[in-house]
C-alpha atoms as a PDB file:
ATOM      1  CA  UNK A   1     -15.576  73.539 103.175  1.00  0.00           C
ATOM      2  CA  UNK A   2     -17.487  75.672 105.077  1.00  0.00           C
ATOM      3  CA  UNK A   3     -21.314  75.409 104.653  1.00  0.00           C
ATOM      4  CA  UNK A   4     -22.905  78.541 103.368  1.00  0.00           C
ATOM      5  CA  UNK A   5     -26.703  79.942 105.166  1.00  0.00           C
ATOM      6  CA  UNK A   6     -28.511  81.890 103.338  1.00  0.00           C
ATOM      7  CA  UNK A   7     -31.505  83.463 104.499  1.00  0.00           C
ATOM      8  CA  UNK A   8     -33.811  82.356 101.690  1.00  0.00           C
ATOM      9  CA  UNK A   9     -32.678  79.281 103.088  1.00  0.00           C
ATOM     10  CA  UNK A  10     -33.499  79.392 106.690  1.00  0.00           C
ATOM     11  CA  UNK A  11     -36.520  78.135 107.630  1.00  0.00           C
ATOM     12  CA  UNK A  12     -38.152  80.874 110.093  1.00  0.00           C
ATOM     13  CA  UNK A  13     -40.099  80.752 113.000  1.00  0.00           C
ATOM     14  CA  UNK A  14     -41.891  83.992 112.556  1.00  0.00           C
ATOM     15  CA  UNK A  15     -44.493  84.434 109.546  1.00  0.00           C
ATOM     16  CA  UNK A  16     -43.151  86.176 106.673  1.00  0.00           C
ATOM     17  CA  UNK A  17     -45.402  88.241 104.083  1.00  0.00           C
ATOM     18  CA  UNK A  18     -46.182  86.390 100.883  1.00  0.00           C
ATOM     19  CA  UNK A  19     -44.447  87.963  98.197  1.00  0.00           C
ATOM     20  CA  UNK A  20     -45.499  88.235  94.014  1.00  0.00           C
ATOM     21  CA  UNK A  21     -43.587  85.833  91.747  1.00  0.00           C
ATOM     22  CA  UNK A  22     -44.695  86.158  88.136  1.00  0.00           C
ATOM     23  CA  UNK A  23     -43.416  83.303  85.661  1.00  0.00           C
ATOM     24  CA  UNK A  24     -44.167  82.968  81.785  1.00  0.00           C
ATOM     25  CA  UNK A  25     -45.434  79.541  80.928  1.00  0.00           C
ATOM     26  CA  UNK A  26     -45.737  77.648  77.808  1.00  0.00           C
ATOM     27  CA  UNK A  27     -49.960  78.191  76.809  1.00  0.00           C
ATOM     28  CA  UNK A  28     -50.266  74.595  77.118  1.00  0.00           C
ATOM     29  CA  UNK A  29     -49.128  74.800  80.761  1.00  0.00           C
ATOM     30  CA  UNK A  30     -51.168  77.209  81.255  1.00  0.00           C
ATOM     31  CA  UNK A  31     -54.135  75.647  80.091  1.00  0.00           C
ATOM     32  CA  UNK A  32     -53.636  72.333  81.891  1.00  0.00           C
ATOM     33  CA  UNK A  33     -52.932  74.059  85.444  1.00  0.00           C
ATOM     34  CA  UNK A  34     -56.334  75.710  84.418  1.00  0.00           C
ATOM     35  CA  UNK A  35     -57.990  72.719  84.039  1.00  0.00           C
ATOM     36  CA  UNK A  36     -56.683  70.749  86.868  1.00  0.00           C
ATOM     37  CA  UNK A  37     -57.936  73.918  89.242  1.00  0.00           C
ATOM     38  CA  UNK A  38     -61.416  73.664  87.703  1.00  0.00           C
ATOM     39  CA  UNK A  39     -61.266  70.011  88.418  1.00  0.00           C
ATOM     40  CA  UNK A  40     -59.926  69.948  91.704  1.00  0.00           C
ATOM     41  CA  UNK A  41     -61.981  73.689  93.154  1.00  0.00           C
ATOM     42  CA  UNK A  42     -59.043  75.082  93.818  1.00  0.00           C
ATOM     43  CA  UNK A  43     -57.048  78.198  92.822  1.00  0.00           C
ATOM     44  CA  UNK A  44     -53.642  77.678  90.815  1.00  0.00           C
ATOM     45  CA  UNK A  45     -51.412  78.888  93.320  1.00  0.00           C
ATOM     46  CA  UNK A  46     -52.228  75.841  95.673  1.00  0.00           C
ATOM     47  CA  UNK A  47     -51.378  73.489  92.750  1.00  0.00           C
ATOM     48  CA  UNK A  48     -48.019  75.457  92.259  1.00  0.00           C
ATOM     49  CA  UNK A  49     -47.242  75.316  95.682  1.00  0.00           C
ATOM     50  CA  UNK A  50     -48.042  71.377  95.768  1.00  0.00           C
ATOM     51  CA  UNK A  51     -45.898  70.994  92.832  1.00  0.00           C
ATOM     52  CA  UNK A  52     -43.134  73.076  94.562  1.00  0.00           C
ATOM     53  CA  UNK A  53     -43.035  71.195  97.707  1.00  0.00           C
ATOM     54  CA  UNK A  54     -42.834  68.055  96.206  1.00  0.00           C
ATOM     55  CA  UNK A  55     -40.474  69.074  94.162  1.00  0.00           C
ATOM     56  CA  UNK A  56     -37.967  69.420  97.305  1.00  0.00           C
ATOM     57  CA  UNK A  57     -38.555  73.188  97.943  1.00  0.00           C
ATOM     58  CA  UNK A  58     -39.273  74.865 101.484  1.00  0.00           C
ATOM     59  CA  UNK A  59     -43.428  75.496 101.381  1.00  0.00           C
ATOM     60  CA  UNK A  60     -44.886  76.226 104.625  1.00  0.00           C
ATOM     61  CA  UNK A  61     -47.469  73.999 105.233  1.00  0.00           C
ATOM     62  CA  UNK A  62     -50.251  76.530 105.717  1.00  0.00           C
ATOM     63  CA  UNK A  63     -49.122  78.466 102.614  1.00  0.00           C
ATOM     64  CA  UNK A  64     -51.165  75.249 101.187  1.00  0.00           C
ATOM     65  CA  UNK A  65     -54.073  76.361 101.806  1.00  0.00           C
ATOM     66  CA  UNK A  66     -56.920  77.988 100.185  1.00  0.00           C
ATOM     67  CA  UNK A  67     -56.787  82.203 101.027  1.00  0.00           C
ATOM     68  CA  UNK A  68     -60.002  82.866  99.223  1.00  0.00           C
ATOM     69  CA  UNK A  69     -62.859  83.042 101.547  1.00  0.00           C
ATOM     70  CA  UNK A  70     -65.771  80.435 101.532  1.00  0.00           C
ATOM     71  CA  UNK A  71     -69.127  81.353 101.568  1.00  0.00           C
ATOM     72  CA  UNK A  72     -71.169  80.444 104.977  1.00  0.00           C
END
């Protein structure tokens, strides 16, 4: 068998642009990622990313990080 690359698969060198992804949830998903990102300070999209990563899929490490600007 010959092993198939595809280039969602590659991991590249160069940055790439982020790109939109829109999912529907159950509510009560929803609601709980809600909470845990009031909890934790953090926007959604980092706890999705976690949860992606350690669920075995390619996540750039500094796509885990917090794009929203901090006040000095």
């Amino acid at each position: 068998m010959i092993p198939c690359y595809l280039s969602f698969m590659k991991s590249s060198d160069h940055e790439e642009p982020d790109e939109f992804l829109q999912v529907q949830v159950p509510a009560i998903t929803k609601r709980d990622l809600g909470h845990r990102a009031v909890e934790a300070r953090e926007p959604i999209r980092l706890i999705v990313l976690r949860a992606l990563a350690a669920y075995g899929v390619p996540v750039p490490a500094d796509a885990i990080a917090d794009r929203r600007r901090r006040p000095r």
